[in-house]
C-alpha atoms as a PDB file:
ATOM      1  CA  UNK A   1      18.237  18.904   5.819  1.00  0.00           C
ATOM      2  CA  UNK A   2      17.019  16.599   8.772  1.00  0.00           C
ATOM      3  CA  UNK A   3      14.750  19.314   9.578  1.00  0.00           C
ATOM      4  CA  UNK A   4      13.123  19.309   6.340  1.00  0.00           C
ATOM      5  CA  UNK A   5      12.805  15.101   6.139  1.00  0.00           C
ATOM      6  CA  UNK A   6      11.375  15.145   9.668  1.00  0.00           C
ATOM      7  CA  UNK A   7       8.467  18.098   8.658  1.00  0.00           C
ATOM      8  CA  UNK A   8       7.988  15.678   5.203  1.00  0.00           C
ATOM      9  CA  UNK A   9       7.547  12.881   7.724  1.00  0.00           C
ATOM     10  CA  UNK A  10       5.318  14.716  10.011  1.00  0.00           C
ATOM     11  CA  UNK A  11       3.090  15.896   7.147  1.00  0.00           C
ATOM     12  CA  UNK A  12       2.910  12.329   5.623  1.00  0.00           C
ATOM     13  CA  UNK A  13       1.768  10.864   8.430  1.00  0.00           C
ATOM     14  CA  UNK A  14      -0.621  13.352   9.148  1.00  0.00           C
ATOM     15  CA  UNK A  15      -1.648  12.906   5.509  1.00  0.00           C
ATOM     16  CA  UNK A  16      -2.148   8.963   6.381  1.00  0.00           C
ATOM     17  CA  UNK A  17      -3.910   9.355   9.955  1.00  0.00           C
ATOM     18  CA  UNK A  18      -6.310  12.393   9.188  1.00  0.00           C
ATOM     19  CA  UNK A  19      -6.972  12.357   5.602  1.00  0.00           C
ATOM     20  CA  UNK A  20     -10.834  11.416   4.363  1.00  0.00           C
ATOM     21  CA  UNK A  21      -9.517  11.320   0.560  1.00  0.00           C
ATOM     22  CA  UNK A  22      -6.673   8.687   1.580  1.00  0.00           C
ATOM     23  CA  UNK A  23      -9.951   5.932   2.318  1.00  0.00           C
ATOM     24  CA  UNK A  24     -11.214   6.796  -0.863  1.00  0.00           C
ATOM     25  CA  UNK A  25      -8.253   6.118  -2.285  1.00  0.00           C
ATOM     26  CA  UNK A  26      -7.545   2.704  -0.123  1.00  0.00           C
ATOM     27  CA  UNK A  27     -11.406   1.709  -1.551  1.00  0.00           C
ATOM     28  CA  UNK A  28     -10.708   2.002  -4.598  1.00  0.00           C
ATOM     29  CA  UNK A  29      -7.126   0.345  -4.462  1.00  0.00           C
ATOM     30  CA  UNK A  30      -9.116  -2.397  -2.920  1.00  0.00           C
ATOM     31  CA  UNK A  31     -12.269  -2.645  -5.315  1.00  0.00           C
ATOM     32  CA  UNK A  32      -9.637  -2.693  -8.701  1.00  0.00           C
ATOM     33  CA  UNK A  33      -7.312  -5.347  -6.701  1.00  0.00           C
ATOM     34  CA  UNK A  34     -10.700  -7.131  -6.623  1.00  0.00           C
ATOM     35  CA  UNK A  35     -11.381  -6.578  -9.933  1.00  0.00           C
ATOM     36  CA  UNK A  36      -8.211  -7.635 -11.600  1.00  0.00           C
ATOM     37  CA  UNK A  37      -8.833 -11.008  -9.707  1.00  0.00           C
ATOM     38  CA  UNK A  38      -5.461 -10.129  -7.775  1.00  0.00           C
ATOM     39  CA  UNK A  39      -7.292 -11.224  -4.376  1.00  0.00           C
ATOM     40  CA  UNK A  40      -8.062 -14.438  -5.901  1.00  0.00           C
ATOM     41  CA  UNK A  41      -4.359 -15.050  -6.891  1.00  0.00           C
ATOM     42  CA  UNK A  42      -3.088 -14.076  -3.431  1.00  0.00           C
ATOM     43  CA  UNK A  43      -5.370 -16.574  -1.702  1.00  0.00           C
ATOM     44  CA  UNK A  44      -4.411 -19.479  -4.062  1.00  0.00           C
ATOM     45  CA  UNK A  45      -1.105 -18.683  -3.679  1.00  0.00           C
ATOM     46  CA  UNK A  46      -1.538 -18.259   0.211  1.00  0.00           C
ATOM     47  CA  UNK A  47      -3.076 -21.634  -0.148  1.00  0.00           C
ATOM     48  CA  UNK A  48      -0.494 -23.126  -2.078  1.00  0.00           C
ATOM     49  CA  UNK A  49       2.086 -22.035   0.295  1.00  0.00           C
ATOM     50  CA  UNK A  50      -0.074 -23.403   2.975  1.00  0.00           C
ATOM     51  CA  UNK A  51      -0.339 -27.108   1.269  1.00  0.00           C
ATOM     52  CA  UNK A  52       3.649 -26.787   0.797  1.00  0.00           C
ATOM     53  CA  UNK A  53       4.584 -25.831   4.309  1.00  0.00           C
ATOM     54  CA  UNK A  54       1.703 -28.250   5.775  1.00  0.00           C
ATOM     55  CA  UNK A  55      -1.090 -26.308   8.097  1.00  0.00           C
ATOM     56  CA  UNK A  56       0.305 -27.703  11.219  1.00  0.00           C
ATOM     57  CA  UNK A  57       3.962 -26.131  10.439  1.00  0.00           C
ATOM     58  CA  UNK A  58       2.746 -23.000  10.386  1.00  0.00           C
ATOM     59  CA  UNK A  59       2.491 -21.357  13.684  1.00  0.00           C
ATOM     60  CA  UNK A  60       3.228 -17.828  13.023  1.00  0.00           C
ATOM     61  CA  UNK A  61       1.145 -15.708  10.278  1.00  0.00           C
ATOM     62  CA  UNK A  62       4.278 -13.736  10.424  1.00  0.00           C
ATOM     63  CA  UNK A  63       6.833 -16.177   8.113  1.00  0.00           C
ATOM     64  CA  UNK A  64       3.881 -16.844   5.789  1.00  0.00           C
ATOM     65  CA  UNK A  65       2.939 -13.160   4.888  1.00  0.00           C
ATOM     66  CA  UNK A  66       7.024 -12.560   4.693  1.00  0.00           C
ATOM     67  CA  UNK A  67       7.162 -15.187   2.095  1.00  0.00           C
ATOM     68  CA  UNK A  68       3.821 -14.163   0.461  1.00  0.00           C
ATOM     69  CA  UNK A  69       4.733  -9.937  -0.114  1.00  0.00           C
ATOM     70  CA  UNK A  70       6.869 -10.074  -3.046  1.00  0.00           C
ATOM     71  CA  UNK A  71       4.353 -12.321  -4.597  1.00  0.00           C
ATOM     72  CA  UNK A  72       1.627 -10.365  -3.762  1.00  0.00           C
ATOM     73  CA  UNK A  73       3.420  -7.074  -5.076  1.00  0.00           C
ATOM     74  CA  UNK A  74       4.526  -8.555  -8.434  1.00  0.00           C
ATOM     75  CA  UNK A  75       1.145  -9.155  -9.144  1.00  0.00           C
ATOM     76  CA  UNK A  76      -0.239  -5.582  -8.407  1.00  0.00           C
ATOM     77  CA  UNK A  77      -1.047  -3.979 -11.802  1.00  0.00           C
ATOM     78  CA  UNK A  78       1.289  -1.517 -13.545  1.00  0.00           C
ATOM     79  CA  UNK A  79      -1.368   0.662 -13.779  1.00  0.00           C
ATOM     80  CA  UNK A  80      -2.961   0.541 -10.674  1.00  0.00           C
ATOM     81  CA  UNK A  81       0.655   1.225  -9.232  1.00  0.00           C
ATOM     82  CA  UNK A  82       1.177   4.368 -11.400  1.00  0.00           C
ATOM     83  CA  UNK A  83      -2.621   5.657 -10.486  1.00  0.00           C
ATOM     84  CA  UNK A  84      -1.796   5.486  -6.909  1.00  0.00           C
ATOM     85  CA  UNK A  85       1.380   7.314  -6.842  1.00  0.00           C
ATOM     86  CA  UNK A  86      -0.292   9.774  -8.640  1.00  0.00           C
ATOM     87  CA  UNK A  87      -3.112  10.235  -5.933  1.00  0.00           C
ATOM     88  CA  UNK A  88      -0.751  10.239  -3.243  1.00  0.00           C
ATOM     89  CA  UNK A  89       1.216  12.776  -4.769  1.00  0.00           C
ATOM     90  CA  UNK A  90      -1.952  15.314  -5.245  1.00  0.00           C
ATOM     91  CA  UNK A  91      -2.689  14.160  -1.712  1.00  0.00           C
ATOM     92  CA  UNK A  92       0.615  15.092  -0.868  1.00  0.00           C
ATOM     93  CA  UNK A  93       0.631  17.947  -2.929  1.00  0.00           C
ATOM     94  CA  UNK A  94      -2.557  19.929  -1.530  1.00  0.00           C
ATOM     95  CA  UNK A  95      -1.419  19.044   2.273  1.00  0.00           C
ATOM     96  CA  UNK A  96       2.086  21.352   1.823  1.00  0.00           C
ATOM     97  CA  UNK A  97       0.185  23.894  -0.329  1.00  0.00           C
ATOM     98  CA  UNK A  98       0.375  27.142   2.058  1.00  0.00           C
ATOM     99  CA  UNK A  99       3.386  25.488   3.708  1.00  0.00           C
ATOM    100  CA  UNK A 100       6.979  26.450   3.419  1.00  0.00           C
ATOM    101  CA  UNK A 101       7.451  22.968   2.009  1.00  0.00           C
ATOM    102  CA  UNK A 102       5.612  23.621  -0.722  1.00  0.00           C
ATOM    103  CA  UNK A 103       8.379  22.693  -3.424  1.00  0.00           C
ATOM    104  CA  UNK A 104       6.535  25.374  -6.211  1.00  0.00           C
END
């Protein structure tokens, strides 16, 4: 079973580091975050934090972006979240076709 999680791992990260469709993908994730104004939310919010904490307690990007993820996810449309798991699985998908992965 280990076996079969590292190969999984293997060919994900392969999928990640060598795949042409997965920037495609990480555009468009990008322009319809734009779209839905979500960019705009995360730097008023990133702003707000700021304000809160005072710019010269902040030392560390590190704290603030740890504080600012779960925002930043919540406001990720539903949608957007379904599309992508869907492209990642046909990336997925067409990467172990051919393979004895392949779970068909």
């Amino acid at each position: 079973m280990e076996d079969y999680r590292e190969q999984v791992k293997d060919i994900m990260e392969k999928i990640i580091s060598d795949n042409p469709q997965l920037n495609k993908v990480t555009d468009k994730v990008e322009a319809r975050l734009e779209q839905c104004g979500w960019s705009d939310e995360i730097r008023m919010e990133c702003n707000r934090l700021i304000r809160q904490r005072g710019i010269e307690n902040i030392s560390d990007t590190t704290e603030l972006v740890r504080d600012l993820t779960p925002f930043a996810r919540s406001k990720v449309p539903t949608e957007l979240k379904k599309e992508l798991v869907a492209m990642l699985k046909d990336a997925l998908q067409k990467e172990l076709e051919g393979t004895k992965l392949n779970p068909k």
